[in-house]
C-alpha atoms as a PDB file:
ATOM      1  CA  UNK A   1    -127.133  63.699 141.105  1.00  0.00           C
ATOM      2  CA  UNK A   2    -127.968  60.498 138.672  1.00  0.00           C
ATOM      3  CA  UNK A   3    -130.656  58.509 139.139  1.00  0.00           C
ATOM      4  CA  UNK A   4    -128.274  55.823 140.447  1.00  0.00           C
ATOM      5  CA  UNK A   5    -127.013  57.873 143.623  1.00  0.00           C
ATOM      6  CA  UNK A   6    -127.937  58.512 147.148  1.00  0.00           C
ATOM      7  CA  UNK A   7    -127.359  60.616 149.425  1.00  0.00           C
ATOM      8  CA  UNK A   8    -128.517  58.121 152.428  1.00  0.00           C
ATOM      9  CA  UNK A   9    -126.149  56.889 155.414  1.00  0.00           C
ATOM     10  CA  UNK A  10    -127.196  53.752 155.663  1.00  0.00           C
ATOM     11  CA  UNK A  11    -126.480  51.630 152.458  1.00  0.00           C
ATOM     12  CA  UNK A  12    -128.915  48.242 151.850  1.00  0.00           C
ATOM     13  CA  UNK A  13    -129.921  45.707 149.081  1.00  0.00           C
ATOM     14  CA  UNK A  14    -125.870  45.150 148.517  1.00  0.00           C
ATOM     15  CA  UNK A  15    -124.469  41.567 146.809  1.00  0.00           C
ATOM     16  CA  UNK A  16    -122.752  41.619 149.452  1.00  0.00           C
ATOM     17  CA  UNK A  17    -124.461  43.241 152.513  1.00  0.00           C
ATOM     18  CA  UNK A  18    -121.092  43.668 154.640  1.00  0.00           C
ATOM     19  CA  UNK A  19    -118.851  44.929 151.878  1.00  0.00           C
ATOM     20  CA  UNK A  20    -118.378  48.250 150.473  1.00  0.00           C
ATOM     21  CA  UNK A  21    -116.608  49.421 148.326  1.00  0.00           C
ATOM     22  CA  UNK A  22    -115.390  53.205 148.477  1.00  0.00           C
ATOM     23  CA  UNK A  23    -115.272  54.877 144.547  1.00  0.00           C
ATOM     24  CA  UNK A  24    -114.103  57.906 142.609  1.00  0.00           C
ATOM     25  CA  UNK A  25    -114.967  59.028 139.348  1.00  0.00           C
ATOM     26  CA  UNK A  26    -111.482  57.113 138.307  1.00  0.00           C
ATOM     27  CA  UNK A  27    -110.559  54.521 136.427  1.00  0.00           C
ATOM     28  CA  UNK A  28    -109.732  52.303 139.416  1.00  0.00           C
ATOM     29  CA  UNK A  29    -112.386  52.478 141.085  1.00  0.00           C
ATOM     30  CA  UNK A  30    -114.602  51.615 137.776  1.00  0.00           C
ATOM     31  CA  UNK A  31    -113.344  48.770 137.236  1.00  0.00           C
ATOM     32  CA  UNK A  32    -112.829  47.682 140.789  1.00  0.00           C
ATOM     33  CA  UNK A  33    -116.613  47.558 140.896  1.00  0.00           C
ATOM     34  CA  UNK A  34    -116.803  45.162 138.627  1.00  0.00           C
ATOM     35  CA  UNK A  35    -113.739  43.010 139.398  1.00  0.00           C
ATOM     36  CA  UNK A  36    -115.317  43.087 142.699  1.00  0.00           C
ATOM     37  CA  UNK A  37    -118.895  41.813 141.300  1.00  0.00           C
ATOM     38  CA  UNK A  38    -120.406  44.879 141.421  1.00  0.00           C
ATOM     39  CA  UNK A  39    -120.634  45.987 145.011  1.00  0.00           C
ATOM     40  CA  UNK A  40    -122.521  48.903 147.236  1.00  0.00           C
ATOM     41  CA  UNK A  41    -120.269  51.782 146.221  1.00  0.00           C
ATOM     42  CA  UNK A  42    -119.771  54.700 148.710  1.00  0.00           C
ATOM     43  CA  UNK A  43    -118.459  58.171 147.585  1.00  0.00           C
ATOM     44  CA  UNK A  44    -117.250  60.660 150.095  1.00  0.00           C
ATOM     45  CA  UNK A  45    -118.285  64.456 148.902  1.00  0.00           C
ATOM     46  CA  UNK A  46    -115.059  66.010 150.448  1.00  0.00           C
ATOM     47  CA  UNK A  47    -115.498  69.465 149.636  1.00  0.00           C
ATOM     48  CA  UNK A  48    -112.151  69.131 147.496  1.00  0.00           C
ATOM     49  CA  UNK A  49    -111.371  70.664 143.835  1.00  0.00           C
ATOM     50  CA  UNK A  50    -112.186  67.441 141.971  1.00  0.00           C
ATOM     51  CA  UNK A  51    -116.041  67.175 143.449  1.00  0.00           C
ATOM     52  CA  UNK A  52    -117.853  68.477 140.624  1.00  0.00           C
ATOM     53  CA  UNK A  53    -115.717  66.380 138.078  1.00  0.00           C
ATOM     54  CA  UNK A  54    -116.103  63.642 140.131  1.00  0.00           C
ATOM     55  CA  UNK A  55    -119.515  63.797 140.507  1.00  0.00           C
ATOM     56  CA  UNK A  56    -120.348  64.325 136.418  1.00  0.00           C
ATOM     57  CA  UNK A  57    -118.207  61.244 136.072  1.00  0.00           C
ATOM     58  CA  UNK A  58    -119.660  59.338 138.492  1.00  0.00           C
ATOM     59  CA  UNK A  59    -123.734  60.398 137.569  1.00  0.00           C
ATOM     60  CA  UNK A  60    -122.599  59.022 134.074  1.00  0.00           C
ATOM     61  CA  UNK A  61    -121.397  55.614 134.737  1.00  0.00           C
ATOM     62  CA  UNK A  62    -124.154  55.183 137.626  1.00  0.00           C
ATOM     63  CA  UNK A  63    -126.831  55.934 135.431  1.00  0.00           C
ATOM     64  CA  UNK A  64    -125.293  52.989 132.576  1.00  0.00           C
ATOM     65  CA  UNK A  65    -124.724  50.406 134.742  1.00  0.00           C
ATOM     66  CA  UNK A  66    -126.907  50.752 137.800  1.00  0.00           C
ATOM     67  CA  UNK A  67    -124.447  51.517 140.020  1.00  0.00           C
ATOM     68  CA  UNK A  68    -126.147  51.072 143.440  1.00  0.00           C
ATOM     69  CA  UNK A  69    -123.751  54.448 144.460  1.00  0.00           C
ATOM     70  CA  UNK A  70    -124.618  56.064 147.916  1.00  0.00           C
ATOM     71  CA  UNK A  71    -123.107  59.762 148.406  1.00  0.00           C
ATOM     72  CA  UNK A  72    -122.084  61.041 152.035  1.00  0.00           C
ATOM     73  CA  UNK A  73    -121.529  64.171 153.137  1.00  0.00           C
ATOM     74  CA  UNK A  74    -120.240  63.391 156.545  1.00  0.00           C
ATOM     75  CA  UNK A  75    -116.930  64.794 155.955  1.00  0.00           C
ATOM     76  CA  UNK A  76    -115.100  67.954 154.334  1.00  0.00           C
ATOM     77  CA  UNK A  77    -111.727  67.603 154.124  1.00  0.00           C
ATOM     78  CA  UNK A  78    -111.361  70.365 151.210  1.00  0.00           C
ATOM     79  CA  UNK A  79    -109.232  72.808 153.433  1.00  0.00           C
ATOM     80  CA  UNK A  80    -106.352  70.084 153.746  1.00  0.00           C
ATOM     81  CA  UNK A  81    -105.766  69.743 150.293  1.00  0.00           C
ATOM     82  CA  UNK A  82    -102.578  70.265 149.238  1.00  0.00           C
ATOM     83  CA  UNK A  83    -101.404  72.219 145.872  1.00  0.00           C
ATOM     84  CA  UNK A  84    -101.194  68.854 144.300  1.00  0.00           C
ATOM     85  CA  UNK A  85    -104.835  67.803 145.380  1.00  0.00           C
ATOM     86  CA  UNK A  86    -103.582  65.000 147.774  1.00  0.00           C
ATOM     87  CA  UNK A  87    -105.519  65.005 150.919  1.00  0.00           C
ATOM     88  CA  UNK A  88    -103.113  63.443 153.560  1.00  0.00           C
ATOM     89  CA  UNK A  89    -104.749  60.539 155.930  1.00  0.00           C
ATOM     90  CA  UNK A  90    -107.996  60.807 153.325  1.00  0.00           C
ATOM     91  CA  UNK A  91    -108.256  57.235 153.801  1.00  0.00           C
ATOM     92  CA  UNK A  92    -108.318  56.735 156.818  1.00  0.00           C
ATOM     93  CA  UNK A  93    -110.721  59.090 157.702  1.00  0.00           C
ATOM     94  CA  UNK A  94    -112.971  57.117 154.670  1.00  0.00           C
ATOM     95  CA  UNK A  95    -112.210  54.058 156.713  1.00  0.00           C
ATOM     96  CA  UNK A  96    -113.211  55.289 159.711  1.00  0.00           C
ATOM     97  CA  UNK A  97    -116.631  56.094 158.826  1.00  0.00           C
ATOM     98  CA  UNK A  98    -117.188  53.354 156.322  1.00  0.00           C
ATOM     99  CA  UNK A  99    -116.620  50.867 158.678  1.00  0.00           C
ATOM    100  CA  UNK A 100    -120.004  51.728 160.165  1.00  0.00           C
ATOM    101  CA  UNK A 101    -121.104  50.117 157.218  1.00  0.00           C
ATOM    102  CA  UNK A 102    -119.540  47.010 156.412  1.00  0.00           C
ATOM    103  CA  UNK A 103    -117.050  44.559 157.592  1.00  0.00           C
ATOM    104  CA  UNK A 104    -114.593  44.716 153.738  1.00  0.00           C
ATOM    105  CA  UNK A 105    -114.122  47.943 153.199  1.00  0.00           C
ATOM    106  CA  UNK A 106    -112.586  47.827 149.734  1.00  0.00           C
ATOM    107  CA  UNK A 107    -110.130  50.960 148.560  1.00  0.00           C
ATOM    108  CA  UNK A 108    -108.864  51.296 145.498  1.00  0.00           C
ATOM    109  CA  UNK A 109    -105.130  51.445 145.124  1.00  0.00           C
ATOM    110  CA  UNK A 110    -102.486  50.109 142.808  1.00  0.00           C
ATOM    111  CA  UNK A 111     -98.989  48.602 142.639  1.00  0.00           C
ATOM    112  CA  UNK A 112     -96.803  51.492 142.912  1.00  0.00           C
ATOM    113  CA  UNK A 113     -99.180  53.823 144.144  1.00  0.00           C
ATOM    114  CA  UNK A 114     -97.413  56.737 146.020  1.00  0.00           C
ATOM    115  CA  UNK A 115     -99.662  57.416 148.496  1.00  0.00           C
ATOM    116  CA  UNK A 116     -99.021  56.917 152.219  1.00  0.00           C
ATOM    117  CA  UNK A 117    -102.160  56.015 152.799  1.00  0.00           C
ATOM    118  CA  UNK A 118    -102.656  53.857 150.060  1.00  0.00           C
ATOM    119  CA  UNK A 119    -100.136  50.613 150.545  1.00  0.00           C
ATOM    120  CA  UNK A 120    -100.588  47.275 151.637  1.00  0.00           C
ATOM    121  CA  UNK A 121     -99.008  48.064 154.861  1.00  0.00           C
ATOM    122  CA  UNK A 122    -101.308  51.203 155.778  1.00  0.00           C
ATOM    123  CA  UNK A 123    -104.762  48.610 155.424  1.00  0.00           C
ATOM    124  CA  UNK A 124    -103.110  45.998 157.494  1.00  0.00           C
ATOM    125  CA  UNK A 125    -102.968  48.624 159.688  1.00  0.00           C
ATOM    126  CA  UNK A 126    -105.898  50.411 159.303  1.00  0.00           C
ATOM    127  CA  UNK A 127    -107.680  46.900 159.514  1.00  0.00           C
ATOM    128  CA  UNK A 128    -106.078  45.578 162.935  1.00  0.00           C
ATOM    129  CA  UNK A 129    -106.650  49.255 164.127  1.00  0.00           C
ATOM    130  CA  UNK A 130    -110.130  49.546 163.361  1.00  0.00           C
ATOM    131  CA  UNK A 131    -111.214  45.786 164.199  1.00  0.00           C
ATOM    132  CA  UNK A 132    -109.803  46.706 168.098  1.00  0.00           C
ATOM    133  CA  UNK A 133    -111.498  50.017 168.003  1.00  0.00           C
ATOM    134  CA  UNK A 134    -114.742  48.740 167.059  1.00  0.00           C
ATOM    135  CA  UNK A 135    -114.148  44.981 168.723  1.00  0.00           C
ATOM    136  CA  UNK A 136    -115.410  43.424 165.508  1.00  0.00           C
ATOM    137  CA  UNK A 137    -113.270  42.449 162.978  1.00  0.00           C
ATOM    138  CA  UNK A 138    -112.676  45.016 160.390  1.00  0.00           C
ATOM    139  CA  UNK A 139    -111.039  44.153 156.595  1.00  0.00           C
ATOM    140  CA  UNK A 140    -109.713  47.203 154.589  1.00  0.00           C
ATOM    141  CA  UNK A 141    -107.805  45.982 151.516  1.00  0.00           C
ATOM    142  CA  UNK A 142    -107.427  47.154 147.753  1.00  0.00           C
ATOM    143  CA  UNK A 143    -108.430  44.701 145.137  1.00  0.00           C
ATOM    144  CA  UNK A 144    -105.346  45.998 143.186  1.00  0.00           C
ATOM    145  CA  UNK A 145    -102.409  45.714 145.170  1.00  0.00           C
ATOM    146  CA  UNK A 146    -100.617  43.408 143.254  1.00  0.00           C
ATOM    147  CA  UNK A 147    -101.712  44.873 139.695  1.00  0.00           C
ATOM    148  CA  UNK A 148    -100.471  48.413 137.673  1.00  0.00           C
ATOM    149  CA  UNK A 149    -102.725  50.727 136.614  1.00  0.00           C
ATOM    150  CA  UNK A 150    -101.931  49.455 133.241  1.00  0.00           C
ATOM    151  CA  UNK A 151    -102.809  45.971 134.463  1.00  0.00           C
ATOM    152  CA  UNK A 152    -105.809  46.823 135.648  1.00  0.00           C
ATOM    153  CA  UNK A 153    -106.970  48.667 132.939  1.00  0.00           C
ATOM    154  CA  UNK A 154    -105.636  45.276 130.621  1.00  0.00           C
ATOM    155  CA  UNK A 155    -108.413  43.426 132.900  1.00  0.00           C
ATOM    156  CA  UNK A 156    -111.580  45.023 132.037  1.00  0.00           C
ATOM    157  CA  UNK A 157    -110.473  45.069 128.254  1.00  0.00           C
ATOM    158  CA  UNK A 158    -110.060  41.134 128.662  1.00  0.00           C
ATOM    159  CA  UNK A 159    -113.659  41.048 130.170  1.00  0.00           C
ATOM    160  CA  UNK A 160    -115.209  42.748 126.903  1.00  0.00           C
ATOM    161  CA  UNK A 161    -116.279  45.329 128.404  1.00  0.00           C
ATOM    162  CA  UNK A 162    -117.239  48.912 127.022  1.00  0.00           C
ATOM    163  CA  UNK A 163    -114.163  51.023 126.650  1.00  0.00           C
ATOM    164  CA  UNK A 164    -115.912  54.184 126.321  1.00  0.00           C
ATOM    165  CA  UNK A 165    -116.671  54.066 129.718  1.00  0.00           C
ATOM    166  CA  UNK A 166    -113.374  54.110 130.861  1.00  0.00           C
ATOM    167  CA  UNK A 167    -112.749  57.797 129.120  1.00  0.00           C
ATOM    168  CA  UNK A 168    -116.099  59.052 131.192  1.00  0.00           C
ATOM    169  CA  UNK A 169    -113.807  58.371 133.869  1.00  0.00           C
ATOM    170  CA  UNK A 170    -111.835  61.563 135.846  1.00  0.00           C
ATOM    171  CA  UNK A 171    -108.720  61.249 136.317  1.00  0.00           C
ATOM    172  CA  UNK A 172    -107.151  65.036 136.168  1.00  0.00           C
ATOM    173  CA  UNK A 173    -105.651  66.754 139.869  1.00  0.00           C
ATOM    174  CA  UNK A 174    -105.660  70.168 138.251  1.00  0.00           C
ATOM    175  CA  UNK A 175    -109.422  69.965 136.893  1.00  0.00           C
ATOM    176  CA  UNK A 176    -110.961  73.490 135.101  1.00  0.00           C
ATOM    177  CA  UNK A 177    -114.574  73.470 134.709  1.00  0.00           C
ATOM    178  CA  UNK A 178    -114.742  70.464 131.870  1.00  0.00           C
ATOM    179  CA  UNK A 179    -114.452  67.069 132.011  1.00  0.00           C
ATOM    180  CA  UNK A 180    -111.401  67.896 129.717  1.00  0.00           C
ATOM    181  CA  UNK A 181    -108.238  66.440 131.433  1.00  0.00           C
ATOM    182  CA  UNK A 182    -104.955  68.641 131.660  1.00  0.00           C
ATOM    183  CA  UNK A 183    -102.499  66.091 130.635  1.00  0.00           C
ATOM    184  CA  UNK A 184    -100.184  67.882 132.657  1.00  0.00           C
ATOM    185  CA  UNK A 185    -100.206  66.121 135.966  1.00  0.00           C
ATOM    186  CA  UNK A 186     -99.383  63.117 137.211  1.00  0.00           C
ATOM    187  CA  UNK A 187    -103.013  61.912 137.449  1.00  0.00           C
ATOM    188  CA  UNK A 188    -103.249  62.390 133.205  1.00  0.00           C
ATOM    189  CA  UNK A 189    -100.061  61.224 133.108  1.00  0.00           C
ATOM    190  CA  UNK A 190    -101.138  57.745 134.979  1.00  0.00           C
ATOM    191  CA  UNK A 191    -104.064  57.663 133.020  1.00  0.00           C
ATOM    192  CA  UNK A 192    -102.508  58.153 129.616  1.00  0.00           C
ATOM    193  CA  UNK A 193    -100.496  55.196 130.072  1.00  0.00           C
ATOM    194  CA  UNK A 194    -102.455  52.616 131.520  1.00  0.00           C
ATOM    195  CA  UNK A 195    -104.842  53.573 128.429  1.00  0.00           C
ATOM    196  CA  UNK A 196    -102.098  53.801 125.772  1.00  0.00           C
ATOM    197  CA  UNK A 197    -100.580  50.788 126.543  1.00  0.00           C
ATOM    198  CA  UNK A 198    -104.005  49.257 125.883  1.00  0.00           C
ATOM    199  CA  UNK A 199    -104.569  50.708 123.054  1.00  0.00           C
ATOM    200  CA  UNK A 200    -106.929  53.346 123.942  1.00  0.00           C
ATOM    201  CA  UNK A 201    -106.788  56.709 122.730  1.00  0.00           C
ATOM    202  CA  UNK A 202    -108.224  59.438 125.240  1.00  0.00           C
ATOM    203  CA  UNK A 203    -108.625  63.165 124.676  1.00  0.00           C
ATOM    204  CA  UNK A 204    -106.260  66.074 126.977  1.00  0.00           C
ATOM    205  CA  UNK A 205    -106.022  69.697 126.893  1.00  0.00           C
ATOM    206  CA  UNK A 206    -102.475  68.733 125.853  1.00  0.00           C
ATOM    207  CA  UNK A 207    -100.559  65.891 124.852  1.00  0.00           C
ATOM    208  CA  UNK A 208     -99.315  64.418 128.300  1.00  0.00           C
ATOM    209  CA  UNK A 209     -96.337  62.493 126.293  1.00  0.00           C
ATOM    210  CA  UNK A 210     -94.951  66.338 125.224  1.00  0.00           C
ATOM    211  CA  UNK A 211     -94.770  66.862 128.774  1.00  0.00           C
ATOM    212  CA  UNK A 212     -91.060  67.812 129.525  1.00  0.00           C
ATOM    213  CA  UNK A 213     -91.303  66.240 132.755  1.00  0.00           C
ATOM    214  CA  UNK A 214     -92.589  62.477 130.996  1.00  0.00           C
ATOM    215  CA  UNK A 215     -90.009  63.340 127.721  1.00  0.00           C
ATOM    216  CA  UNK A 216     -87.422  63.387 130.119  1.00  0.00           C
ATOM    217  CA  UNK A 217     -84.790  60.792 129.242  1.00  0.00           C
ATOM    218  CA  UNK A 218     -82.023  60.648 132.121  1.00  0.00           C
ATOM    219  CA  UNK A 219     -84.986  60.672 134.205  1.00  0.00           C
ATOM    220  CA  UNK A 220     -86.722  57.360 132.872  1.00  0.00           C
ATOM    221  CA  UNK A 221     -83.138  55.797 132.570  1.00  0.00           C
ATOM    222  CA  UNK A 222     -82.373  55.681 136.568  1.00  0.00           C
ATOM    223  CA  UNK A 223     -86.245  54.807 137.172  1.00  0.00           C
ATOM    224  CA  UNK A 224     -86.720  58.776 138.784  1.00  0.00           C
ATOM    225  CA  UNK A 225     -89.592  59.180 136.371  1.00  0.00           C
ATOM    226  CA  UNK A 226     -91.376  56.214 137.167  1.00  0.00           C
ATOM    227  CA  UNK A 227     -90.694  56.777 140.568  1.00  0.00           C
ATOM    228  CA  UNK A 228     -92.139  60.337 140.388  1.00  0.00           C
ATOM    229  CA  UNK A 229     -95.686  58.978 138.915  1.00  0.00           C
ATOM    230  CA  UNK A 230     -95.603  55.620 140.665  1.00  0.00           C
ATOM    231  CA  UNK A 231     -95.573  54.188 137.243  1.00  0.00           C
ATOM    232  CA  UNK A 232     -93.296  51.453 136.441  1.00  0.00           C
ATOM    233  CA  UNK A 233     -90.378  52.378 134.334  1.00  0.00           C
ATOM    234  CA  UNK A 234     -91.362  49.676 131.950  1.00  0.00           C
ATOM    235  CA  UNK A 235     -94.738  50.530 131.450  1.00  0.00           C
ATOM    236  CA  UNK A 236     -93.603  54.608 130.925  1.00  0.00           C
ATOM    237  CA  UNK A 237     -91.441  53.370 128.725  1.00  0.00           C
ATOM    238  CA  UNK A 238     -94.337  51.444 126.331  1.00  0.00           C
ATOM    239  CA  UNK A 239     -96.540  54.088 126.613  1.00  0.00           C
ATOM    240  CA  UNK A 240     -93.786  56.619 125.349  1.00  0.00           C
ATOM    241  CA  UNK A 241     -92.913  54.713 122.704  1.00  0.00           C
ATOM    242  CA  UNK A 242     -96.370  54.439 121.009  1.00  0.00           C
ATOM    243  CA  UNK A 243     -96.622  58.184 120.506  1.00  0.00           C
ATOM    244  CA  UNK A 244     -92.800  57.826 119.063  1.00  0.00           C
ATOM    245  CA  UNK A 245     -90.444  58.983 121.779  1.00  0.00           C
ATOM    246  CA  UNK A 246     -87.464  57.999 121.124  1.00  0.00           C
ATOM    247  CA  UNK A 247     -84.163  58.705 122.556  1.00  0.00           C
ATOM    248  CA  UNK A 248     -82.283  61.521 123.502  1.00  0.00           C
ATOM    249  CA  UNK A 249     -81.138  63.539 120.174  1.00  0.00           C
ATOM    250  CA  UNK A 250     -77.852  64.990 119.309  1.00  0.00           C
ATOM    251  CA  UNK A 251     -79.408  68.584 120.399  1.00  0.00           C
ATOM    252  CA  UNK A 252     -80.019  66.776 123.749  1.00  0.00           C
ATOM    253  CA  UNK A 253     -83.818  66.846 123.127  1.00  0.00           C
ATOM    254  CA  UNK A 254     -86.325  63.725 122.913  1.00  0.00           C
ATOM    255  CA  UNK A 255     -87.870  63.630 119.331  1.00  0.00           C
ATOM    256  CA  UNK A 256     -91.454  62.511 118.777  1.00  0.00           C
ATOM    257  CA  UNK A 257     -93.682  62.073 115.997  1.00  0.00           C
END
């Protein structure tokens, strides 16, 4: 663990002593923090695959900012994950404990985001829910609802803000023991473009834009693609582009440079 974490229930000395925000070792959750103004951050050891990438990640960027980062081990959800490291209901089993802790309990999820647990409608929920449960009331939200991963990424750019951080992120749901990502799943694949399309180059194992699954024209024409990586088309498209894939060839492959 990095200087910057704790392993203590109870989190205190917050900006903001009833909000909390829960964190990865992504990208969203990064910069959430500081679109947020730098909250108490809470990670949830889970027992999952992604822990020990997580937690490298997440020791770096605590120890260069001073991430005030508490670290729970109240729950381990590691024997529900599925083959493509979702957890299903993962946040609302976060929810449920973090609202012992604050009033705003901030997740982190974006416009398009796939998960069914990780909409607009499933925090309503969750906070009407949780505010009868506990006869207080409760706000769970995502500071990103209404942005891409792309936009969001296009935000902390804007602020001036060190980029390098952003590639000590983690990102990858098929992790190996590095902090190398796969670039082929659809967590590299979300990554890779909301960095390429601000210009930010980031290393993977392999290219994720020689992917056959992101190369795949018909796909990206009737929006399946985006649909499959809750990307937006457009945004797939951009991405694609800047590594020079181009449309379908008269072999019926996609070329690229």
């Amino acid at each position: 663990m990095g200087a910057g974490m704790s392993t203590n229930r109870a989190t205190t000395g917050t900006t903001s002593p009833r909000a909390i925000l829960l964190c990865g070792g992504g990208i969203d959750s990064f910069v959430a923090w500081h679109y947020l103004g730098k909250p108490q951050a809470l990670y949830f050891d889970l027992g999952d695959r992604n822990r020990d990438q997580e937690y490298r990640a997440l020791d770096t960027l605590a120890r260069r900012h001073s991430i005030r980062l508490a670290v729970s081990r109240e729950l381990d959800l590691g024997s529900w994950e599925l083959q493509d490291g979702v957890i299903p209901l993962r946040y609302l089993h976060l929810v449920a404990l973090a609202c012992h802790r604050a009033d705003t309990v901030w997740c982190v999820a974006v416009k398009g985001n796939l998960g069914t647990d990780k909409n607009a409608a499933m925090f309503e929920g969750l906070s009407e829910l949780i505010s009868l449960a506990v006869g207080r009331d409760v706000r769970v939200d995502s500071p990103f609802r209404d942005m891409t991963k792309t936009e969001v990424v296009r935000w902390y750019v804007d602020q001036s803000l060190p980029v390098d951080d952003l590639i000590c992120t983690h990102s990858c749901m098929k992790p190996k023991n590095t902090l190398l990502h796969c670039g082929r799943c659809a967590g590299c694949v979300r990554r890779w473009v909301a960095l390429a399309n601000n210009g930010i180059e980031a290393p993977f194992a392999e290219d994720p834009w020689r992917w056959g699954q992101v190369q795949e024209n018909d796909g990206l024409q009737n929006g399946q693609l985006g649909s499959l990586y809750g990307l937006c088309a457009e945004e797939l498209q951009l991405a694609r582009s800047s590594v020079g894939v181009r449309a379908s060839s008269p072999e019926g492959h996609l070329g690229s440079r």
